[in-house]
N, C-alpha and C. Protein backbone atom coordinates (compact mmCIF):
# COMPACT_ATOMS: atom_id res chain seq x y z
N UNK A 1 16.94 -27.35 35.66
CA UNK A 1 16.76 -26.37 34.62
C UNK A 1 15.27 -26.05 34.48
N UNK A 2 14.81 -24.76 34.43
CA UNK A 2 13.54 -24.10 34.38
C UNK A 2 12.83 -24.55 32.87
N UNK A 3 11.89 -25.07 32.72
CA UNK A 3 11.20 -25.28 30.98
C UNK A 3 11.23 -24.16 30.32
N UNK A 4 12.00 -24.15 28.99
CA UNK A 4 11.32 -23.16 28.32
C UNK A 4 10.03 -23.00 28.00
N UNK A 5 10.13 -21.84 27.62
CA UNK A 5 8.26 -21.61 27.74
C UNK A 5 8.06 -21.08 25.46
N UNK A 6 7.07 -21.47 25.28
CA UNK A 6 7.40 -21.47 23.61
C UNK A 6 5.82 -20.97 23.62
N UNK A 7 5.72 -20.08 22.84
CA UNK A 7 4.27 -19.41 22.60
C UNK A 7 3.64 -20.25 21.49
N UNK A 8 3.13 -21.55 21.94
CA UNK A 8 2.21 -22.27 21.07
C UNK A 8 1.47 -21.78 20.16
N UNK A 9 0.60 -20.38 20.89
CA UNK A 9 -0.51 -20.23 20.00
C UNK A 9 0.16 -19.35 19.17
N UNK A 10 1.23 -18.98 18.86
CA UNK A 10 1.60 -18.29 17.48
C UNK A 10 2.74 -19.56 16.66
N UNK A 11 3.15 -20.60 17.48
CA UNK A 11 3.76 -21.25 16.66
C UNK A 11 3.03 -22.23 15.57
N UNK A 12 1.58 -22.61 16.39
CA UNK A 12 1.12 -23.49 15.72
C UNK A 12 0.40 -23.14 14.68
N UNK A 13 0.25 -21.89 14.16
CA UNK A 13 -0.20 -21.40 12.87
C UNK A 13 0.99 -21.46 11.90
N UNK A 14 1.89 -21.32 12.29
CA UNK A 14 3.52 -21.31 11.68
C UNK A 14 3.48 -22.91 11.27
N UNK A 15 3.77 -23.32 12.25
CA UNK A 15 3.56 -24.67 11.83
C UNK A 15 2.60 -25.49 10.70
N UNK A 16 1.81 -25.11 10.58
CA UNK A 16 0.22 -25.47 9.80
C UNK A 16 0.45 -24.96 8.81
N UNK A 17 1.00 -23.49 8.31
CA UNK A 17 1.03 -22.88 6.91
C UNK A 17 2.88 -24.01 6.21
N UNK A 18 3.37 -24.42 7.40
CA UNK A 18 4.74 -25.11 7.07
C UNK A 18 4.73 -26.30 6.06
N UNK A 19 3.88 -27.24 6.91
CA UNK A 19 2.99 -28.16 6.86
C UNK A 19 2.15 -28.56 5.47
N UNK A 20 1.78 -27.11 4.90
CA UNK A 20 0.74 -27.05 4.14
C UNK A 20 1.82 -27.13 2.77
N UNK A 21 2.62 -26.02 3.30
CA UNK A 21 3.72 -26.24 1.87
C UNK A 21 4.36 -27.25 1.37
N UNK A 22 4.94 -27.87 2.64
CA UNK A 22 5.66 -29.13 2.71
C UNK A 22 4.89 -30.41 1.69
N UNK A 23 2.98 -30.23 2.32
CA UNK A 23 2.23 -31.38 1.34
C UNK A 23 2.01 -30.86 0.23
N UNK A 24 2.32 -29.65 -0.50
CA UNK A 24 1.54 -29.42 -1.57
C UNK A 24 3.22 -29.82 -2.53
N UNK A 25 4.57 -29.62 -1.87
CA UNK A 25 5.54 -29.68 -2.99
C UNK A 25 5.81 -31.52 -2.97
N UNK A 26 5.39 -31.87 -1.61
CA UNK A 26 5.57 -34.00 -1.85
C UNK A 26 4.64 -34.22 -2.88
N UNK A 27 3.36 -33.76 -2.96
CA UNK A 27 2.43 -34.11 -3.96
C UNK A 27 2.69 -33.66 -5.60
N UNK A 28 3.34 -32.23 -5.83
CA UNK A 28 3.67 -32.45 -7.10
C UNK A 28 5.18 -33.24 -7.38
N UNK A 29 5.99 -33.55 -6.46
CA UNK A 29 6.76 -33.95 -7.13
C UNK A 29 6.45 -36.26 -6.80
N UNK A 30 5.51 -36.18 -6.29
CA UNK A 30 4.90 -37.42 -6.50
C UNK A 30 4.12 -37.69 -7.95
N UNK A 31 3.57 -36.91 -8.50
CA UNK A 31 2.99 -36.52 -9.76
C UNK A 31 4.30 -35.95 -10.90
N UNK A 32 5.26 -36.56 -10.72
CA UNK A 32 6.66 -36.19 -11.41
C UNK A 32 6.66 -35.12 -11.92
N UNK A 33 6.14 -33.84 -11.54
CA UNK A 33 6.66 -32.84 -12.65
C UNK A 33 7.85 -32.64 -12.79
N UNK A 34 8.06 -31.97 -14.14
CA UNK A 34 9.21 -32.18 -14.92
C UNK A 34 10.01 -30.90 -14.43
N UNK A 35 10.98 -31.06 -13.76
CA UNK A 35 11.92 -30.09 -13.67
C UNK A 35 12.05 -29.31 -11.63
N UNK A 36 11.09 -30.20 -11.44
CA UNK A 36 10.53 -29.88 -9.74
C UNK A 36 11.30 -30.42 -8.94
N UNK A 37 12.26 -29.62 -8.25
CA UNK A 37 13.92 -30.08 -7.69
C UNK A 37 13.60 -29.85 -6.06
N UNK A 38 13.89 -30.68 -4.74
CA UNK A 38 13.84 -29.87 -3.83
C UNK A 38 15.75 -29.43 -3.76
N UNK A 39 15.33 -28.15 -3.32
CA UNK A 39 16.93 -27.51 -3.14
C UNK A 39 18.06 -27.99 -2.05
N UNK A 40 17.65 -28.93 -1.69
CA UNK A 40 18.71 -29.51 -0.49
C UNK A 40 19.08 -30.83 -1.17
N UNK A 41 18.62 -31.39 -2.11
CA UNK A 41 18.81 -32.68 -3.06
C UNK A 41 19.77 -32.57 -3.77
N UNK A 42 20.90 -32.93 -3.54
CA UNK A 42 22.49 -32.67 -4.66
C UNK A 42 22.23 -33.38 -5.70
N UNK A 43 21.92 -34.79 -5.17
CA UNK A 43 21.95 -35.40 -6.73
C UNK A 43 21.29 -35.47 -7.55
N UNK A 44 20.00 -34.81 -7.18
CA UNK A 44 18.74 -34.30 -8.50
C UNK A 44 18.88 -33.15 -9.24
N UNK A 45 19.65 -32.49 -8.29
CA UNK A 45 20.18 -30.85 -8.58
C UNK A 45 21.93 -31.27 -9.60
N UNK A 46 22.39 -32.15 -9.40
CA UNK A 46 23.64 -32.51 -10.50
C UNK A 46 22.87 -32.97 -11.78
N UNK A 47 21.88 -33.91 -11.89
CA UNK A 47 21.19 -34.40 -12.95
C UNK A 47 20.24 -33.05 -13.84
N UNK A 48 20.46 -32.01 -12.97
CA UNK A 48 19.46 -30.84 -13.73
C UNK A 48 20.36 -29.53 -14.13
N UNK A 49 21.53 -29.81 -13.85
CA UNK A 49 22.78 -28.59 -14.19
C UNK A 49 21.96 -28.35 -15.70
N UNK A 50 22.07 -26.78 -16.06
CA UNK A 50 21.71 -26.71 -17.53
C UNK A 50 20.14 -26.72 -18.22
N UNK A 51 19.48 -27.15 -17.24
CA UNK A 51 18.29 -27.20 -17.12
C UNK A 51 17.08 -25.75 -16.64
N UNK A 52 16.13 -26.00 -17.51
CA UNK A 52 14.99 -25.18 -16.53
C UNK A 52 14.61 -26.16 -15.49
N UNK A 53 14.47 -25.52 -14.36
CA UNK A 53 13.95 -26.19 -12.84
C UNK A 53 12.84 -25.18 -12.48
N UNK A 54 12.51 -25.84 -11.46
CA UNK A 54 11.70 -25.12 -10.18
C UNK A 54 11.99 -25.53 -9.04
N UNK A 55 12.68 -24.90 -8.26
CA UNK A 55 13.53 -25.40 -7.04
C UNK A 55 12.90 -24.86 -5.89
N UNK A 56 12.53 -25.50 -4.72
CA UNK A 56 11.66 -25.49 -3.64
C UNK A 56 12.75 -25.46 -2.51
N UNK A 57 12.48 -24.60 -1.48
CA UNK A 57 13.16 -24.95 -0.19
C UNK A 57 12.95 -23.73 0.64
N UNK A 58 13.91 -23.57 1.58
CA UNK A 58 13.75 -22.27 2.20
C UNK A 58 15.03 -21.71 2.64
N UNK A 59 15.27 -20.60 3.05
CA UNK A 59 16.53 -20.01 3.13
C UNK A 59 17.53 -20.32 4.20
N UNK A 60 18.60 -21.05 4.32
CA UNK A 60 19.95 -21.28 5.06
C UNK A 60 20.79 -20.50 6.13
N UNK A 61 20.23 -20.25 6.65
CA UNK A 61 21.27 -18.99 7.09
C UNK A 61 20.38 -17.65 6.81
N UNK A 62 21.14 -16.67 7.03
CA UNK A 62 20.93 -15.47 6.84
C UNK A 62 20.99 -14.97 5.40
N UNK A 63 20.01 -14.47 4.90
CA UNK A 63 20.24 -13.88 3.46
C UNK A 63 20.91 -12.68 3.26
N UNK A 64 21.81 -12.65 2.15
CA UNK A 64 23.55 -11.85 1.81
C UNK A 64 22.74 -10.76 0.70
N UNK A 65 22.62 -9.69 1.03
CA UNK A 65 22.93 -8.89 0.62
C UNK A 65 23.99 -8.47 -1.16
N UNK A 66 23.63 -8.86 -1.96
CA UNK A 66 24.75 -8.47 -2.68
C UNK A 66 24.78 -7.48 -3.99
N UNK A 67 25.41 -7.02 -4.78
CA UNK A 67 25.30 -6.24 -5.95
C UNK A 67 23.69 -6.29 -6.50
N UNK A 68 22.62 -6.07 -6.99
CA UNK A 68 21.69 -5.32 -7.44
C UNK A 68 20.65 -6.69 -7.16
N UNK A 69 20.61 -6.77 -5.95
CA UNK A 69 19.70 -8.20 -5.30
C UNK A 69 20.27 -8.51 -3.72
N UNK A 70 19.59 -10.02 -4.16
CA UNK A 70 19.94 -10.71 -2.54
C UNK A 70 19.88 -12.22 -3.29
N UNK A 71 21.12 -13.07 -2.12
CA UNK A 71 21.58 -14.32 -2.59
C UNK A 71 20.86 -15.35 -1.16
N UNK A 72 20.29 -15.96 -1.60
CA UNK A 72 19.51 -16.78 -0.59
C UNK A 72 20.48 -18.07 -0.95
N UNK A 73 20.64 -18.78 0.36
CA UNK A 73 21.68 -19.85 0.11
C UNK A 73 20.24 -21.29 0.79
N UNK A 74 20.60 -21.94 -0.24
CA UNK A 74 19.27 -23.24 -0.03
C UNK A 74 20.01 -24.17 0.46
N UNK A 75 21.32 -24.69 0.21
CA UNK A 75 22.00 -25.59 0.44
C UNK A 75 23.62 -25.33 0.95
N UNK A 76 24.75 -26.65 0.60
CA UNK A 76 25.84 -25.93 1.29
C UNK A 76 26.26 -25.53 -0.34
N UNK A 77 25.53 -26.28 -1.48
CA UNK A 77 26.34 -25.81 -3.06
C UNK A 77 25.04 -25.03 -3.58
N UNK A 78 24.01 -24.73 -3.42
CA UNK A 78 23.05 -24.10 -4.23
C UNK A 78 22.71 -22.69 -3.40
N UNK A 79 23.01 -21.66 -4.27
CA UNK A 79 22.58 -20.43 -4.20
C UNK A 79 21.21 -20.15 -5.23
N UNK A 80 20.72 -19.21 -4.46
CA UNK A 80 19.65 -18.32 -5.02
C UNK A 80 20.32 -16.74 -5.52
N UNK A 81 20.08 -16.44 -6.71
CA UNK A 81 20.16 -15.09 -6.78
C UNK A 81 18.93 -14.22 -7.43
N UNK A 82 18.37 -12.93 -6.16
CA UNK A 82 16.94 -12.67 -6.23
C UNK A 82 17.12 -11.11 -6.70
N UNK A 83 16.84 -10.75 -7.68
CA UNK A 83 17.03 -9.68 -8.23
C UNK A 83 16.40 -8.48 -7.29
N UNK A 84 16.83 -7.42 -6.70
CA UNK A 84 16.21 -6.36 -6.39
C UNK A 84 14.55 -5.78 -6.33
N UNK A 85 14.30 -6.21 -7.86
CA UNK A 85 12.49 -6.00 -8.00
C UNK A 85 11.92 -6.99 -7.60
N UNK A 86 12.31 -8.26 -7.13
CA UNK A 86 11.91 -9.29 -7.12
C UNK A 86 11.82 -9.68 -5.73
N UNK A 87 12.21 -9.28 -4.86
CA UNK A 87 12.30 -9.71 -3.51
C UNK A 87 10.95 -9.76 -2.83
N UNK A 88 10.92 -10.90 -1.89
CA UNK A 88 9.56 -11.55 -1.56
C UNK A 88 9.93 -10.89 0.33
N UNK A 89 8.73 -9.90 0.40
CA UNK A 89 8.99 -9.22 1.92
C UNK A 89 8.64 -10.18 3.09
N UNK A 90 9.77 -10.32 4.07
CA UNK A 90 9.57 -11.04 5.49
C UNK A 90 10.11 -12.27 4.86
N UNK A 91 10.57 -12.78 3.70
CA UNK A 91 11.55 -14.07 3.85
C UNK A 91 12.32 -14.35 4.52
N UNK A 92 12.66 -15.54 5.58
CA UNK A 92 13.73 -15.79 6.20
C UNK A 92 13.39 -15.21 7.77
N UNK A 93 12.30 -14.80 8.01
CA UNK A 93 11.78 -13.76 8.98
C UNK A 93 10.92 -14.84 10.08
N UNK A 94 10.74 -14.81 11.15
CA UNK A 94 10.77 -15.96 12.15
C UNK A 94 8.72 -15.32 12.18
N UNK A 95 8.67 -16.79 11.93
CA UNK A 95 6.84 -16.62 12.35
C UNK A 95 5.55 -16.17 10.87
N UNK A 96 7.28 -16.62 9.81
CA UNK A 96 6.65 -16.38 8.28
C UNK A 96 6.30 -17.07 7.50
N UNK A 97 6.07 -17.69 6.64
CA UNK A 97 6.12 -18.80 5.60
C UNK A 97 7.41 -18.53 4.72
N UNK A 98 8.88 -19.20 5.08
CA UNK A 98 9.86 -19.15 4.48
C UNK A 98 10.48 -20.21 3.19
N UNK A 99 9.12 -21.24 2.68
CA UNK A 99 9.21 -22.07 1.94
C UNK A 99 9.13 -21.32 0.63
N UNK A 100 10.00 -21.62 -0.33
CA UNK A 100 9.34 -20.90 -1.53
C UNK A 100 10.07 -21.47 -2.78
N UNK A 101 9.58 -21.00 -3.86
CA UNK A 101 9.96 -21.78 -5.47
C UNK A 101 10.25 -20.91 -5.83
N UNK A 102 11.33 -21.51 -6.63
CA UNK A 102 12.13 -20.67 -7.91
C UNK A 102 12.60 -21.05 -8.90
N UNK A 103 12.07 -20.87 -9.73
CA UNK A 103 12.20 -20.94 -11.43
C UNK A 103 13.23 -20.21 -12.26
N UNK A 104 14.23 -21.01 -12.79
CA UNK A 104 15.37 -20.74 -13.46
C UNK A 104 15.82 -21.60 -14.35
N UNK A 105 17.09 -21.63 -15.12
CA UNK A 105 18.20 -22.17 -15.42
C UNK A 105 19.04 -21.86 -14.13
N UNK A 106 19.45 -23.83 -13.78
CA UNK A 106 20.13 -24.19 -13.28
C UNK A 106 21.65 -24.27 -13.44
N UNK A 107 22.70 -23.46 -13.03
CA UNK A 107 23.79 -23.43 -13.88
C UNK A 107 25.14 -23.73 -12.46
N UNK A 108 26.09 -23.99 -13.26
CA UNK A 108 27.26 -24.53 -12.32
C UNK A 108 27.99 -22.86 -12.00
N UNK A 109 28.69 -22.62 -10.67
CA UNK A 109 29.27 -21.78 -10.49
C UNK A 109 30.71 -22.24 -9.64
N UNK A 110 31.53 -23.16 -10.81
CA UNK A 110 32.73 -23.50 -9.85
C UNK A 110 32.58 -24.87 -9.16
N UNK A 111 32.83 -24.90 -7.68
CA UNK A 111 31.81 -26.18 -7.44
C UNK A 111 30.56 -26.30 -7.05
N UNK A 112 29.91 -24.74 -7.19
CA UNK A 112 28.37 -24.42 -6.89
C UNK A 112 27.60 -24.34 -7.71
N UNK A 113 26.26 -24.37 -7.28
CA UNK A 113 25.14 -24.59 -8.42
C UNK A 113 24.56 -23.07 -7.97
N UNK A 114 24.16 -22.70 -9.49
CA UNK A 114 23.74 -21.20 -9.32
C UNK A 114 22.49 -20.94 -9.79
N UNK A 115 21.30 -20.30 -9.36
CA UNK A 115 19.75 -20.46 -9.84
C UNK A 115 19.74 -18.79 -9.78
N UNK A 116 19.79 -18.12 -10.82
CA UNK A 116 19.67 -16.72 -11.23
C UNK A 116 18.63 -16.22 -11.91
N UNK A 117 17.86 -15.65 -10.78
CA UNK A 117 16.55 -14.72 -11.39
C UNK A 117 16.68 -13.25 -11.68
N UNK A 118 15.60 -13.25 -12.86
CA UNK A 118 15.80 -12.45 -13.51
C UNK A 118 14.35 -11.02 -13.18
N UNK A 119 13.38 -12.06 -13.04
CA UNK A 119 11.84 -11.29 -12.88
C UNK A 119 11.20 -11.69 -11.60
N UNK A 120 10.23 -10.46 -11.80
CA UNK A 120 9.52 -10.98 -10.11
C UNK A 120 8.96 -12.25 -9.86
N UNK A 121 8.27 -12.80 -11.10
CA UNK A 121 7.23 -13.65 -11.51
C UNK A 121 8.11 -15.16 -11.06
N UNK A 122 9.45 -15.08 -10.96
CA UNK A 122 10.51 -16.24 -11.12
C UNK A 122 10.65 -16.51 -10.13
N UNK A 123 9.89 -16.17 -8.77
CA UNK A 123 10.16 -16.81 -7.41
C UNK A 123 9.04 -16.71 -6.42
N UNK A 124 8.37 -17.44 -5.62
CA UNK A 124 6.91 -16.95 -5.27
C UNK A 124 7.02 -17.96 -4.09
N UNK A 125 6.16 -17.71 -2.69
CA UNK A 125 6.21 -18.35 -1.63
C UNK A 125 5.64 -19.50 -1.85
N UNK A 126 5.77 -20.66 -0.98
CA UNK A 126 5.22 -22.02 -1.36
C UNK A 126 4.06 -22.27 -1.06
N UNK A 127 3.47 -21.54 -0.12
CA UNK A 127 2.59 -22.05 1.26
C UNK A 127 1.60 -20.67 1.39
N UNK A 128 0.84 -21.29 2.32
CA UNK A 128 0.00 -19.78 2.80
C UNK A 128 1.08 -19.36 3.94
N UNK A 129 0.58 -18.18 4.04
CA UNK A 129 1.01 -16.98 5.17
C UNK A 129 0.77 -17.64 6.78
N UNK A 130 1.18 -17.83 7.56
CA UNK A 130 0.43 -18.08 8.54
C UNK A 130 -0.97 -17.55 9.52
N UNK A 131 -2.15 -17.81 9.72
CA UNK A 131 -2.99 -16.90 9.98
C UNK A 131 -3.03 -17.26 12.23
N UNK A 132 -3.13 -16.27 12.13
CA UNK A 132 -3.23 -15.92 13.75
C UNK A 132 -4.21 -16.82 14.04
N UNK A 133 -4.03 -17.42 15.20
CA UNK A 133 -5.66 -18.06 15.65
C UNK A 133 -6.13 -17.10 17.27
């Protein structure tokens, strides 16, 4: 089998802005802030049903399209719902910074957990952008 061939010098800026997000959300939630969930964590995310959070992660799959927004899926039970004005451009987009926080009430939807934004201000990337080298 022939090696794939992987364009380093654009991955490893990708990598580095990844990296960067990754240490800045271990460090606050090493510094316990109150309500600082990562979104792939079920059982921190069951202990915060009902709650204001700030939920960290990045998008699952392909982001859905739906009635007056877009539903970013973080986990196999936690949805994002991103209001229309609110949408963060190139999320989910290969060679981007796809880490990002979102600030809500945490609420049950059935056997899913539902994080429903309302304003732009309620969801913001985690990390820097990646810069070209």
């Amino acid at each position: 089998m022939p090696a794939a061939k992987r364009d380093y010098a654009r991955l490893l800026p990708w990598w580095d802005a990844r990296a960067a997000a990754l240490a800045d959300f271990h460090g606050r939630l090493a510094a316990h802030e109150r309500g600082l969930v990562d979104g792939t964590d079920s059982e921190a995310l069951e202990r915060l049903v009902g709650q204001e959070v700030e939920v960290f992660g990045e998008p699952q799959g392909a982001l859905r399209q739906v009635r007056g927004g877009l539903e970013i899926t973080l986990s196999k039970r936690l949805h994002v719902f991103v209001p229309e004005k609110a949408r963060l451009a190139d999320l989910g987009r290969e060679y981007h910074q796809n880490f990002f926080y979102a600030r809500g009430k945490l609420e049950r939807d059935g056997s899913d957990l539902r994080l429903a934004l309302e304003k732009p201000e309620q969801i913001r990337r985690a990390g820097p952008e990646p810069a070209p080298r």
